[in-house]
C-alpha atoms as a PDB file:
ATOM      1  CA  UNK A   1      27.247-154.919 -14.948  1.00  0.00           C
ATOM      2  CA  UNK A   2      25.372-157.998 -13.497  1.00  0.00           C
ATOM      3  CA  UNK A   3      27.428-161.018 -13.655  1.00  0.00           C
ATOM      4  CA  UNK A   4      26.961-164.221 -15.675  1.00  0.00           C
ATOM      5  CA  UNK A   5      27.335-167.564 -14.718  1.00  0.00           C
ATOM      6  CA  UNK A   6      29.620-170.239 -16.092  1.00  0.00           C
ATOM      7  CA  UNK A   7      28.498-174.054 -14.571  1.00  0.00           C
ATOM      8  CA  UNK A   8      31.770-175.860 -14.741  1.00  0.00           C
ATOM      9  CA  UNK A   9      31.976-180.211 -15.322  1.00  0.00           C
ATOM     10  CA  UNK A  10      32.971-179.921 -11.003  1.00  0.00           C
ATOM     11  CA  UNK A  11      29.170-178.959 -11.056  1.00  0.00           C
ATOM     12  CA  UNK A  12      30.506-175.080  -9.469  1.00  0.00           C
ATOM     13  CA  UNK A  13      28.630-172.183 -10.472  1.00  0.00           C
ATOM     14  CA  UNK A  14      31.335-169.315 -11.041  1.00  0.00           C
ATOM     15  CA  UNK A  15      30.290-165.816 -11.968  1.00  0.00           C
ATOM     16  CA  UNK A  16      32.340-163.837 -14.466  1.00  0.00           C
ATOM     17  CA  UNK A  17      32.161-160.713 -16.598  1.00  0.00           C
ATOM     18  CA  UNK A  18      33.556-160.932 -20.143  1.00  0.00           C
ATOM     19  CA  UNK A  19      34.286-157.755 -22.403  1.00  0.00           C
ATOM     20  CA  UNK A  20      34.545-158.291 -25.926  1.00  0.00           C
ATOM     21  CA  UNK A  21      37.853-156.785 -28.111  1.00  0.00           C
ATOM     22  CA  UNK A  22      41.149-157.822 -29.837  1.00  0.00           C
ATOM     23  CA  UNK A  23      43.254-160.427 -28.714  1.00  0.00           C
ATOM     24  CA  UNK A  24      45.109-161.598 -26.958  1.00  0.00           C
ATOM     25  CA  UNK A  25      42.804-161.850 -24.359  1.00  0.00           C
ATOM     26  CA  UNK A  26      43.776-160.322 -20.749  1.00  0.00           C
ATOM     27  CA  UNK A  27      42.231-162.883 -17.598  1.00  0.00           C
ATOM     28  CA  UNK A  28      42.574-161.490 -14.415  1.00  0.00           C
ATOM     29  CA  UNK A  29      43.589-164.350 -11.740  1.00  0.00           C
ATOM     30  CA  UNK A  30      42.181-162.625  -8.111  1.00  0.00           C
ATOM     31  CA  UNK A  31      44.016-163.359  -4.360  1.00  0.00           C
ATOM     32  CA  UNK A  32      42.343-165.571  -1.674  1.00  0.00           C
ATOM     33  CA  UNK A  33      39.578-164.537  -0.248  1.00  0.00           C
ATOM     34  CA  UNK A  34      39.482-161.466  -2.925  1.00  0.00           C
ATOM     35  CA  UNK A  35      37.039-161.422  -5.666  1.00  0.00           C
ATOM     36  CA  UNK A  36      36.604-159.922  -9.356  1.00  0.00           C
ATOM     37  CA  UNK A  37      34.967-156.376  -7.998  1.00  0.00           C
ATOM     38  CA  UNK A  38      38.609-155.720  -6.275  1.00  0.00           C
ATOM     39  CA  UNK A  39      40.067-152.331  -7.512  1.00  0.00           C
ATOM     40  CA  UNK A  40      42.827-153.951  -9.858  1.00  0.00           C
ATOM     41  CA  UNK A  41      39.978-156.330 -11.356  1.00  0.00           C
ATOM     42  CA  UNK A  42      37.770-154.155 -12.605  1.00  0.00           C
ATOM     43  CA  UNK A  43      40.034-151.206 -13.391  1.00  0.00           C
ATOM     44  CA  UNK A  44      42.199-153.179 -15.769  1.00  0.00           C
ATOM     45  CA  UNK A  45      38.392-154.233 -17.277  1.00  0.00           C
ATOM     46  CA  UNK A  46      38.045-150.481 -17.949  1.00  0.00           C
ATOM     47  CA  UNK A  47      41.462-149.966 -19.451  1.00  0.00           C
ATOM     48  CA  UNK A  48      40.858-153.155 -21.779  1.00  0.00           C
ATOM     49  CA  UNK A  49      37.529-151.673 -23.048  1.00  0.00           C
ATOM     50  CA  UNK A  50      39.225-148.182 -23.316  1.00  0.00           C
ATOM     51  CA  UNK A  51      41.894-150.471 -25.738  1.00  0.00           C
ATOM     52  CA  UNK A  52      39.154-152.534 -27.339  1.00  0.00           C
ATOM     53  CA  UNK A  53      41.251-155.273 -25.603  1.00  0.00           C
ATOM     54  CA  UNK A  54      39.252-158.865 -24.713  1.00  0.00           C
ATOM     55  CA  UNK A  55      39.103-158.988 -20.933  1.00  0.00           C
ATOM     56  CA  UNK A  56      37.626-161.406 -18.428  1.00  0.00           C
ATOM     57  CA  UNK A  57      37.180-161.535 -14.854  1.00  0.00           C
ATOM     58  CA  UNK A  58      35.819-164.266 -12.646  1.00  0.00           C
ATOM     59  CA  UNK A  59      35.211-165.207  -8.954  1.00  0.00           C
ATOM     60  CA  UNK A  60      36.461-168.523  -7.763  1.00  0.00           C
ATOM     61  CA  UNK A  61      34.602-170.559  -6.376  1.00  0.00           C
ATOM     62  CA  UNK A  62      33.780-170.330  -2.750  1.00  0.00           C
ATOM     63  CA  UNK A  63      34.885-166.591  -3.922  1.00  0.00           C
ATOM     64  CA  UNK A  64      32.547-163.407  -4.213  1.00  0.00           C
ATOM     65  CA  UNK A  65      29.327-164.496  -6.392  1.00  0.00           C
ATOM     66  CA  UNK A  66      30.195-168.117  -7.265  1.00  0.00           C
ATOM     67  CA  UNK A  67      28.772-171.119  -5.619  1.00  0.00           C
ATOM     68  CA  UNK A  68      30.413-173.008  -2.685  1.00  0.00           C
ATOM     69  CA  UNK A  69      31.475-172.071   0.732  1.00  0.00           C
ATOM     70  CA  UNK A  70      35.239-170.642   0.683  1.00  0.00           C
ATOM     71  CA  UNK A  71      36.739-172.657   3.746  1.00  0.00           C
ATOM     72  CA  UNK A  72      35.757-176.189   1.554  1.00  0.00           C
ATOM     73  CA  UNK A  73      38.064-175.207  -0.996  1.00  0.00           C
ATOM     74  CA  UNK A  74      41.664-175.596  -1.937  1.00  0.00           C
ATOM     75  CA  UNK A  75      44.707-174.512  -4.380  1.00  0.00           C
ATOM     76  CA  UNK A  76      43.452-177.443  -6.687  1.00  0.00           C
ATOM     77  CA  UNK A  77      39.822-176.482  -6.612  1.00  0.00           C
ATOM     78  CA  UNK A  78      40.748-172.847  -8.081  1.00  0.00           C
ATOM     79  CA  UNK A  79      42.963-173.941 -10.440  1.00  0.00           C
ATOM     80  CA  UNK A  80      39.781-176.270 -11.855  1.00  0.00           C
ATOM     81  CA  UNK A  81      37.561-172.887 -11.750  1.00  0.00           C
ATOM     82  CA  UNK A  82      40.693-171.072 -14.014  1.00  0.00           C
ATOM     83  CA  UNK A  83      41.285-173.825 -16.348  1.00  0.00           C
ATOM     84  CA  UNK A  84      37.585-174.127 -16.287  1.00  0.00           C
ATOM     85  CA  UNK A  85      36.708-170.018 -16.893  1.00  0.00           C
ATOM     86  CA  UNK A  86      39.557-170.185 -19.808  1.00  0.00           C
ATOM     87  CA  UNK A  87      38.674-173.158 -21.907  1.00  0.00           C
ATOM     88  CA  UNK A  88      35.060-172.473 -21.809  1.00  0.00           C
ATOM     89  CA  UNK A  89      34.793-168.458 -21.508  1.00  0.00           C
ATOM     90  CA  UNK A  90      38.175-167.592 -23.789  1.00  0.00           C
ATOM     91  CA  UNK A  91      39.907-168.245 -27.793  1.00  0.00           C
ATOM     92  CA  UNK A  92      43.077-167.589 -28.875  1.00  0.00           C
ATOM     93  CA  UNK A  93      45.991-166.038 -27.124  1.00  0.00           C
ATOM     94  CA  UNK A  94      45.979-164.963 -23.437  1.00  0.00           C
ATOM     95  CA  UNK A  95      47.800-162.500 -21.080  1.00  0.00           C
ATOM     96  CA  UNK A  96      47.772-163.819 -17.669  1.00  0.00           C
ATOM     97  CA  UNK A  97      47.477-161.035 -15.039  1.00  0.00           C
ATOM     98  CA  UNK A  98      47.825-162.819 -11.511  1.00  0.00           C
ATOM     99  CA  UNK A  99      47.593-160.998  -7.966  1.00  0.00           C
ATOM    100  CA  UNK A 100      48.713-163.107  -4.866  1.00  0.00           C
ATOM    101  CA  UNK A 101      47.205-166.496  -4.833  1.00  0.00           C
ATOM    102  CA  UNK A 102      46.074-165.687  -8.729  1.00  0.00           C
ATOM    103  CA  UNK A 103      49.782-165.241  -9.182  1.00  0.00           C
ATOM    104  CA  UNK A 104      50.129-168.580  -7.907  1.00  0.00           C
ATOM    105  CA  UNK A 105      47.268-169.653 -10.258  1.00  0.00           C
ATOM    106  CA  UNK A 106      48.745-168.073 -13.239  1.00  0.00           C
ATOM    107  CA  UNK A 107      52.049-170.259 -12.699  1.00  0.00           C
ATOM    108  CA  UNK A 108      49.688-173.456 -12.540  1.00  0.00           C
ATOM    109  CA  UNK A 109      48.036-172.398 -15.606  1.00  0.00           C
ATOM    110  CA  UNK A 110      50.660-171.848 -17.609  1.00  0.00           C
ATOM    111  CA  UNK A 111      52.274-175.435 -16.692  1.00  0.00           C
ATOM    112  CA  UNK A 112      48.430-176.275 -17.885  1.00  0.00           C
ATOM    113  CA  UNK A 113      48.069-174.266 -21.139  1.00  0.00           C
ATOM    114  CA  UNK A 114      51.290-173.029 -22.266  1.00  0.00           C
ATOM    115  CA  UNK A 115      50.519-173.207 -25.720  1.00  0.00           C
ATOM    116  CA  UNK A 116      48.056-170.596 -25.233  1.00  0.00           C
ATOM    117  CA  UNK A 117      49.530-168.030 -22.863  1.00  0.00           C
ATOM    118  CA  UNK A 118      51.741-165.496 -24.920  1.00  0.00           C
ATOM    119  CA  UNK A 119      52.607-162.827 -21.353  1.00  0.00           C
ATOM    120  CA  UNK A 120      52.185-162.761 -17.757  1.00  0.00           C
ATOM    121  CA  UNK A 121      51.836-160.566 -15.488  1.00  0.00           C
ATOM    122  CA  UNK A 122      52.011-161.112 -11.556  1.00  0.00           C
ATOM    123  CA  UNK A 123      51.458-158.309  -9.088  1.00  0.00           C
ATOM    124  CA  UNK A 124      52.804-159.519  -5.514  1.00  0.00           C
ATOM    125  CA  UNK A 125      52.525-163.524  -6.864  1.00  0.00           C
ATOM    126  CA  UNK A 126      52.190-165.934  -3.459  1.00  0.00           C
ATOM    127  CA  UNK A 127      53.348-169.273  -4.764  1.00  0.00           C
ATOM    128  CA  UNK A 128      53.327-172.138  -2.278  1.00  0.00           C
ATOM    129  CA  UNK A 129      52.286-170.144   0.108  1.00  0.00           C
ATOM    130  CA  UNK A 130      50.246-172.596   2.131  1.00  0.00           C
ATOM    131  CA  UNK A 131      53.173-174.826   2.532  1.00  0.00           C
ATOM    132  CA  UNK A 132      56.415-171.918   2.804  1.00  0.00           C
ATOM    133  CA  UNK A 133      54.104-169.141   4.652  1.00  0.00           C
ATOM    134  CA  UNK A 134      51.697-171.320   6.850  1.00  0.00           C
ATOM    135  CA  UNK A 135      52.678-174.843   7.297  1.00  0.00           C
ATOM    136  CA  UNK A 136      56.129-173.279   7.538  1.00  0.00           C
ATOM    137  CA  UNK A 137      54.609-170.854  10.298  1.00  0.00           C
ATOM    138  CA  UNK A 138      52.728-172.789  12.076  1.00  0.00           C
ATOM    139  CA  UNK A 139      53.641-173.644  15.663  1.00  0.00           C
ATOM    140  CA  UNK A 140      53.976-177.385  17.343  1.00  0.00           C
ATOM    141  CA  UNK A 141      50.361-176.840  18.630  1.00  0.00           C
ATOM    142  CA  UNK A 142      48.689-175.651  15.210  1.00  0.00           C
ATOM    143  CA  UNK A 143      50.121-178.214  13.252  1.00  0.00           C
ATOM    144  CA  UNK A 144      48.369-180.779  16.063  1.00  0.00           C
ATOM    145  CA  UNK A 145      45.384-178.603  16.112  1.00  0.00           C
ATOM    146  CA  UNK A 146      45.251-179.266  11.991  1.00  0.00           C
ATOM    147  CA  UNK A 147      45.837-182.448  12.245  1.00  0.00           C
ATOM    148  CA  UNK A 148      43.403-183.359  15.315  1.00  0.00           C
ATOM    149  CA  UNK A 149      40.514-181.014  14.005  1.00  0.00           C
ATOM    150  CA  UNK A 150      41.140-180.483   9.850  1.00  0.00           C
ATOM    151  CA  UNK A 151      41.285-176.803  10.605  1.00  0.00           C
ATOM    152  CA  UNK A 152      43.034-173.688  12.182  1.00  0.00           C
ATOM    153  CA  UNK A 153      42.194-169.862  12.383  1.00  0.00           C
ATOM    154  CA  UNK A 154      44.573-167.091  11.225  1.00  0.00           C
ATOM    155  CA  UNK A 155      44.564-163.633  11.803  1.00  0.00           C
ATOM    156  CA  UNK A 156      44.964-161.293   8.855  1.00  0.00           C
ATOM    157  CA  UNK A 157      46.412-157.772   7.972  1.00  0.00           C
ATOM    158  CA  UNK A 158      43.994-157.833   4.834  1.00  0.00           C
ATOM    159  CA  UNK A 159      40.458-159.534   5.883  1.00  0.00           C
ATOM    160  CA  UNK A 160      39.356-161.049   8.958  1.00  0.00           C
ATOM    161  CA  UNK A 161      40.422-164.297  10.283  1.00  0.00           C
ATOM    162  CA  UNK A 162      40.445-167.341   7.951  1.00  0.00           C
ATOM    163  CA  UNK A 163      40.371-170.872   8.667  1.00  0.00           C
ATOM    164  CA  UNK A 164      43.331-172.706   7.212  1.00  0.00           C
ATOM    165  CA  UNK A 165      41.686-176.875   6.462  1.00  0.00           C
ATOM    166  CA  UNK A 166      43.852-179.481   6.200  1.00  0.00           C
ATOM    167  CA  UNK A 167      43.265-180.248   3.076  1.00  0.00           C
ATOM    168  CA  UNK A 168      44.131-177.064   2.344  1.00  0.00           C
ATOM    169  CA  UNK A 169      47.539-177.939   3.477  1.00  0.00           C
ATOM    170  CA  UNK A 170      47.677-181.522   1.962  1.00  0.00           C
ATOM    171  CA  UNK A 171      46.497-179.907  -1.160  1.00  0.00           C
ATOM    172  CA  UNK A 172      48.682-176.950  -2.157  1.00  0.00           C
ATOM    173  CA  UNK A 173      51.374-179.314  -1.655  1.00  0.00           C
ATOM    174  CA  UNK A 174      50.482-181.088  -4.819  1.00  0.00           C
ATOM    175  CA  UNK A 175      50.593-178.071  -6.740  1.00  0.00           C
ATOM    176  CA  UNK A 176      53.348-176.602  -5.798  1.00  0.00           C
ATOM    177  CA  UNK A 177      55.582-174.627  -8.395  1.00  0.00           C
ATOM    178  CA  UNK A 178      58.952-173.812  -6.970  1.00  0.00           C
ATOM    179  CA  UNK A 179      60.127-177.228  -6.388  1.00  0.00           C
ATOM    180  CA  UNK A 180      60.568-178.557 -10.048  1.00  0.00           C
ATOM    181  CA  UNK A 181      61.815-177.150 -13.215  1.00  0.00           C
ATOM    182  CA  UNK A 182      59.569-173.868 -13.632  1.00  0.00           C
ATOM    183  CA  UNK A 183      59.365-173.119 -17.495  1.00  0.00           C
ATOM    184  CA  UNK A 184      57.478-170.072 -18.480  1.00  0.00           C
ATOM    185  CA  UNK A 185      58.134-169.584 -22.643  1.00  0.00           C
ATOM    186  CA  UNK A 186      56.824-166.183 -22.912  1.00  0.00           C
ATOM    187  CA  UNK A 187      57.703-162.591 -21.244  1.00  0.00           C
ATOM    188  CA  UNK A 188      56.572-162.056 -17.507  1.00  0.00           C
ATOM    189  CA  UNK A 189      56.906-159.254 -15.832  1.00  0.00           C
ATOM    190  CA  UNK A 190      56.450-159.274 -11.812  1.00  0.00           C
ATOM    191  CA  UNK A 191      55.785-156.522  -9.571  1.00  0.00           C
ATOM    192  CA  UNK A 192      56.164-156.458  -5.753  1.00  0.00           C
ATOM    193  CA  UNK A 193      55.721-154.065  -3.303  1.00  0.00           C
ATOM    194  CA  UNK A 194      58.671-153.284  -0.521  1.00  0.00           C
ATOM    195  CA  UNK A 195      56.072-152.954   2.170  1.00  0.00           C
ATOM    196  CA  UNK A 196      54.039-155.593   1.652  1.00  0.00           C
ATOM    197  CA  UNK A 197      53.357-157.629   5.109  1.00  0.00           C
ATOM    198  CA  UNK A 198      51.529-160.961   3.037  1.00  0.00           C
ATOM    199  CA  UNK A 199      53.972-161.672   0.042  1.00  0.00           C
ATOM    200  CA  UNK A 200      58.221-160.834   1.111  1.00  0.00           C
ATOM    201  CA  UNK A 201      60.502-159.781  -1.527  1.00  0.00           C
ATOM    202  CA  UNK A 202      62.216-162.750  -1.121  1.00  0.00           C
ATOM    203  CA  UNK A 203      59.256-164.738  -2.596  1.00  0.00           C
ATOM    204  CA  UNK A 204      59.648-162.368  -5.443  1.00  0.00           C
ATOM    205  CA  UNK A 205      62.965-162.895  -5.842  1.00  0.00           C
ATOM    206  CA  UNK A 206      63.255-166.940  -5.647  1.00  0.00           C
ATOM    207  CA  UNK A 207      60.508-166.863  -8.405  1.00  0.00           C
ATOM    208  CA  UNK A 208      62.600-165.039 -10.773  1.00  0.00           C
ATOM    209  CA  UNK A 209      65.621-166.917  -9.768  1.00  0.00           C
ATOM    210  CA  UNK A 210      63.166-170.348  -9.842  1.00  0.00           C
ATOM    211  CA  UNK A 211      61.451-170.317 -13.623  1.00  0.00           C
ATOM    212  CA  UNK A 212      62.754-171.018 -16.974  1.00  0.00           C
ATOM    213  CA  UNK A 213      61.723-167.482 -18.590  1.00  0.00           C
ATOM    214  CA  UNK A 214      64.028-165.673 -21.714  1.00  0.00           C
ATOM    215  CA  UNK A 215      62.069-162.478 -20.538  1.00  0.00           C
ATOM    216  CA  UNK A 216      61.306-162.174 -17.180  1.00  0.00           C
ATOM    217  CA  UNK A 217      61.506-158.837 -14.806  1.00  0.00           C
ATOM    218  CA  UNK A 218      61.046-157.959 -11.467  1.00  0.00           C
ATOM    219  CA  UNK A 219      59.708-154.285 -10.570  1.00  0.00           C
ATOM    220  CA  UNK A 220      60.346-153.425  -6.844  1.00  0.00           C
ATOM    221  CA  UNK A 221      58.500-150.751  -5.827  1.00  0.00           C
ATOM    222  CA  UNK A 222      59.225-148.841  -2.208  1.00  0.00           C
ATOM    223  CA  UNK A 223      56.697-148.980   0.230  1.00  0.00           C
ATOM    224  CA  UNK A 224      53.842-150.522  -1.935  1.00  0.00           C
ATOM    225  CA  UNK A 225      51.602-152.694   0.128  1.00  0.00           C
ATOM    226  CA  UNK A 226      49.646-155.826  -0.385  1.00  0.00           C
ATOM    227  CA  UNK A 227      46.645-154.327  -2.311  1.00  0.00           C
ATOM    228  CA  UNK A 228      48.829-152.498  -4.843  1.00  0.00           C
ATOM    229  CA  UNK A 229      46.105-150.742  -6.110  1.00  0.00           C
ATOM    230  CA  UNK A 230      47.135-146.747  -6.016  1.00  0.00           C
ATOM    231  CA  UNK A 231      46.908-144.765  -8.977  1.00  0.00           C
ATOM    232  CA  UNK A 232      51.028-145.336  -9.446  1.00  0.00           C
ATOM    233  CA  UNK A 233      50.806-149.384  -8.880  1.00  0.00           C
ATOM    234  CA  UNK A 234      47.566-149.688 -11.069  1.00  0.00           C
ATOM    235  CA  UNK A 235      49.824-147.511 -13.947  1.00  0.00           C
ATOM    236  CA  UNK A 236      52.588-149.859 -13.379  1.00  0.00           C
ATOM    237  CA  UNK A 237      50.276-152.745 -13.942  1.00  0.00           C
ATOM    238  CA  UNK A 238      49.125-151.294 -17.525  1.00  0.00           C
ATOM    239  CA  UNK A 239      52.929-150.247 -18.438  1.00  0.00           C
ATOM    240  CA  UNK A 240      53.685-153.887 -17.315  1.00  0.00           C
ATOM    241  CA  UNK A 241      50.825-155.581 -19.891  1.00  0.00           C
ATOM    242  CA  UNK A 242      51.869-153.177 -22.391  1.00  0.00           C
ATOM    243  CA  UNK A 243      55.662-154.930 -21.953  1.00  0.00           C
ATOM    244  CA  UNK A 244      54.921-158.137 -22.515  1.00  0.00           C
ATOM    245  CA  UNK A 245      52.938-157.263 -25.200  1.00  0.00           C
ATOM    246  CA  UNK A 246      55.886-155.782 -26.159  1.00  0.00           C
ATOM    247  CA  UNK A 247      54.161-151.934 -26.779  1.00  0.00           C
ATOM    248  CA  UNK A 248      57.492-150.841 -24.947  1.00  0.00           C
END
């Protein structure tokens, strides 16, 4: 299905698929660098239609189809594009479904819009991960290099090397969501792979110990990667929705 194009007030150009159904609506919130034709992305859009469930899907931008140039953007510029993709592409209730940086996305959203989320979902969630994975990480002579230069290069165990800005850096630390109070006033349900080299358990685990949630779990599955995208993870992602939309 060839994409469409949503041109946001920022003046970005983000491309999106939307699939028509029953509420509440399920918006799947991508990982850096990934994009909406990843294998979680556009499975769950299959599963939705097979539900007659509303589903949407977008790229960020600097991300797969949209406009912009990834290395200009930041935490705050995505969280624009979802806010954006939501207000203008969605009605009614939502179900959140956030991998990685999306999971961090799906926390900012719901301090945006809590009125309108009603579940969550977050499949190896990364929050604050520019400041407590790299600016944490970073040696004496990267944090000079960022700071002399705006930018550094990491390697990756997922893509190829990415260049970290500095306002990357400065920005993320304006959003970030396990410093404050946390609330999250509907059921969440994360999942988190054992094996997974990006995202540590222990991120899991200080989110669930972090937010204000009545009905939050935490699935740990053994030696699930990163992409959590097998046949078993991608059923655990469906019995997850189905949770918090309280199907059993």
């Amino acid at each position: 299905m060839a994409a469409e194009i949503l041109e946001t007030s920022q003046g970005r150009r983000l491309a999106y698929n939307k699939s028509e159904g029953r509420g509440p609506t399920v918006v799947f919130l991508g990982g850096l660098k990934s994009d909406m034709e990843g294998t979680k992305a556009v499975h769950l859009e299959a599963w939705c239609r097979q539900r007659g469930q509303s589903y949407l899907r977008f790229d960020y931008s600097g991300h797969g189809e949209s406009s912009g140039n990834f290395e200009e953007g930041c935490i705050g510029d995505w969280h624009e594009d979802t806010i954006a993709a939501v207000t203008q592409l969605t009605d009614g209730p939502l179900l959140i479904v956030g991998s990685s940086m999306g999971g961090w996305q799906a926390l900012l959203l719901a301090r945006a819009l809590p009125e309108r989320i009603v579940g969550m979902v977050t499949v190896a969630a990364a929050p604050d991960f520019t400041e407590d994975g790299w600016w944490a990480g970073f040696s004496d002579d990267q944090k000079e290099a960022l700071n002399a230069t705006g930018r550094v290069e990491l390697p990756s165990d997922y893509m190829e090397p990415y260049v970290v800005t500095r306002r990357m850096i400065e920005d993320g630390r304006k959003r970030l969501v396990l410093r404050a109070p946390l609330s999250l006033p509907f059921p969440v349900r994360c999942l988190q792979g054992t094996a997974d080299t990006a995202v540590s358990t222990e991120t899991a685990l200080r989110l669930l110990d972090h937010a204000g949630c009545d009905d939050m779990r935490l699935l740990l599955v053994k030696d699930a990667d990163h992409r959590f995208s097998d046949g078993l993870c991608l059923g655990l992602m469906e019995d997850a929705i189905r949770s918090v939309m309280g199907e059993g």
